[in-house]
Protein backbone atom coordinates (compact mmCIF):
# COMPACT_ATOMS: atom_id res chain seq x y z
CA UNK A 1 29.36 12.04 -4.97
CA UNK A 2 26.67 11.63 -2.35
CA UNK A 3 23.18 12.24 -3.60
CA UNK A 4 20.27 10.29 -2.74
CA UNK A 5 17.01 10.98 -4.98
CA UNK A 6 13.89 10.82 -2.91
CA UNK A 7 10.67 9.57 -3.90
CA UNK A 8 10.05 8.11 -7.02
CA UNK A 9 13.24 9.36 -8.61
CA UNK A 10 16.62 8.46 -10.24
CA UNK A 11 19.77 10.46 -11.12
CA UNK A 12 20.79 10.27 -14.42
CA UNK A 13 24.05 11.40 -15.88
CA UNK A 14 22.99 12.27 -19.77
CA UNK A 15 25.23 10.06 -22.37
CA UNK A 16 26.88 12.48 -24.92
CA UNK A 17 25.97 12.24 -29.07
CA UNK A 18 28.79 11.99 -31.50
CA UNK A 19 29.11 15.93 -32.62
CA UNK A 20 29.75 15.03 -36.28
CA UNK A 21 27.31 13.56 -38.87
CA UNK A 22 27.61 10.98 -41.07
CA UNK A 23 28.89 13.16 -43.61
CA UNK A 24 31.44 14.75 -41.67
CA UNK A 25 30.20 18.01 -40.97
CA UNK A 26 30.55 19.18 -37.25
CA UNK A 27 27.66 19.87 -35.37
CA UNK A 28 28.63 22.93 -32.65
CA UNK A 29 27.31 22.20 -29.05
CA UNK A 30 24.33 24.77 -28.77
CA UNK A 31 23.04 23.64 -32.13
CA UNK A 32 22.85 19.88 -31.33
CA UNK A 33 19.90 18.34 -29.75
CA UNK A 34 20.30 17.06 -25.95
CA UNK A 35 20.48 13.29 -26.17
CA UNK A 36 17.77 11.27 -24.52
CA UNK A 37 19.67 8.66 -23.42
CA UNK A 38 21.27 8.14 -20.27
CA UNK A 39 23.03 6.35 -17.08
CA UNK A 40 21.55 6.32 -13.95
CA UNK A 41 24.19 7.26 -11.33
CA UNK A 42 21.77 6.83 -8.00
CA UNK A 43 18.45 5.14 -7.42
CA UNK A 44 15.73 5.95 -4.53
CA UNK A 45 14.99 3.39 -2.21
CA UNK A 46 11.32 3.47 -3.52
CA UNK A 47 12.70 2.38 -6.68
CA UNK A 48 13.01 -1.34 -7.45
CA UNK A 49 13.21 -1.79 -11.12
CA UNK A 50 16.49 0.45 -11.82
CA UNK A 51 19.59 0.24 -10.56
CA UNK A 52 22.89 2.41 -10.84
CA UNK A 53 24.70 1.85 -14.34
CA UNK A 54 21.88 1.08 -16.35
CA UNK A 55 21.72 2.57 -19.43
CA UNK A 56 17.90 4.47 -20.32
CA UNK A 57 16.17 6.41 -22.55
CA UNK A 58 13.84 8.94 -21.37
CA UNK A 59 12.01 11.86 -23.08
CA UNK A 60 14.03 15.33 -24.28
CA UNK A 61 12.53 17.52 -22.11
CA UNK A 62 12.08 14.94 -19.02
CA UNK A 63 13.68 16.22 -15.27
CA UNK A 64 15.36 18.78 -13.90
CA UNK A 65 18.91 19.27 -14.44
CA UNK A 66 21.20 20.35 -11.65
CA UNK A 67 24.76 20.23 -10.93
CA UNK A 68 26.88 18.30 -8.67
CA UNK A 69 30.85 18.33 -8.01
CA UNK A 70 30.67 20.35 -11.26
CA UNK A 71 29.10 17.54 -13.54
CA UNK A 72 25.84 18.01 -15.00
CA UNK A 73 22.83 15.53 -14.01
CA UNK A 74 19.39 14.80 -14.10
CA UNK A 75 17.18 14.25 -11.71
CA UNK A 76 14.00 12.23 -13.79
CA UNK A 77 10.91 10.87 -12.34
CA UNK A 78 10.19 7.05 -12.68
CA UNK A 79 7.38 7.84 -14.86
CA UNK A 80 9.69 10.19 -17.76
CA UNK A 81 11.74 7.07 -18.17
CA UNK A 82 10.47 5.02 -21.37
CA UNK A 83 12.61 1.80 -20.97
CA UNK A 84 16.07 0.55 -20.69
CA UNK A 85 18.85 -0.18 -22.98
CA UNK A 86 20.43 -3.36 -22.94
């Protein structure tokens, strides 16, 4: 892939949720909540303190999603990311 975010931006490929609860019972894809957790996949040059493969958690409704090679990302602003996972 060959995307570079400009600005204050990052691309973020969204982590996927088990789709079954603790119980067992299945939880069908339009029903279950996005997850807010992430990987970045490509990092401005304006941005210094991410870099590609870490792991982050940002807000539900943070970014705009678009598609690329027929994967689905995210393109978040510096600001809608809360912190990273170690």
């Amino acid at each position: 892939m060959n995307f570079q975010p400009l600005g204050n931006r990052v691309l973020v490929k969204r982590l996927e949720e088990a789709s079954t609860t603790a119980s067992g019972i299945i939880i069908p894809d339009n029903a279950a909540e996005k997850p807010s957790q992430g990987e970045v996949v490509a990092v401005s040059s304006e941005v210094n303190e991410l870099k590609n493969g870490n792991k982050v958690l940002f807000g539900k409704f943070s970014g705009s999603e678009v598609s690329l090679e027929g994967e689905k990302y995210l393109v978040l602003d510096v600001e809608d990311i809360f912190g990273i996972i170690n």
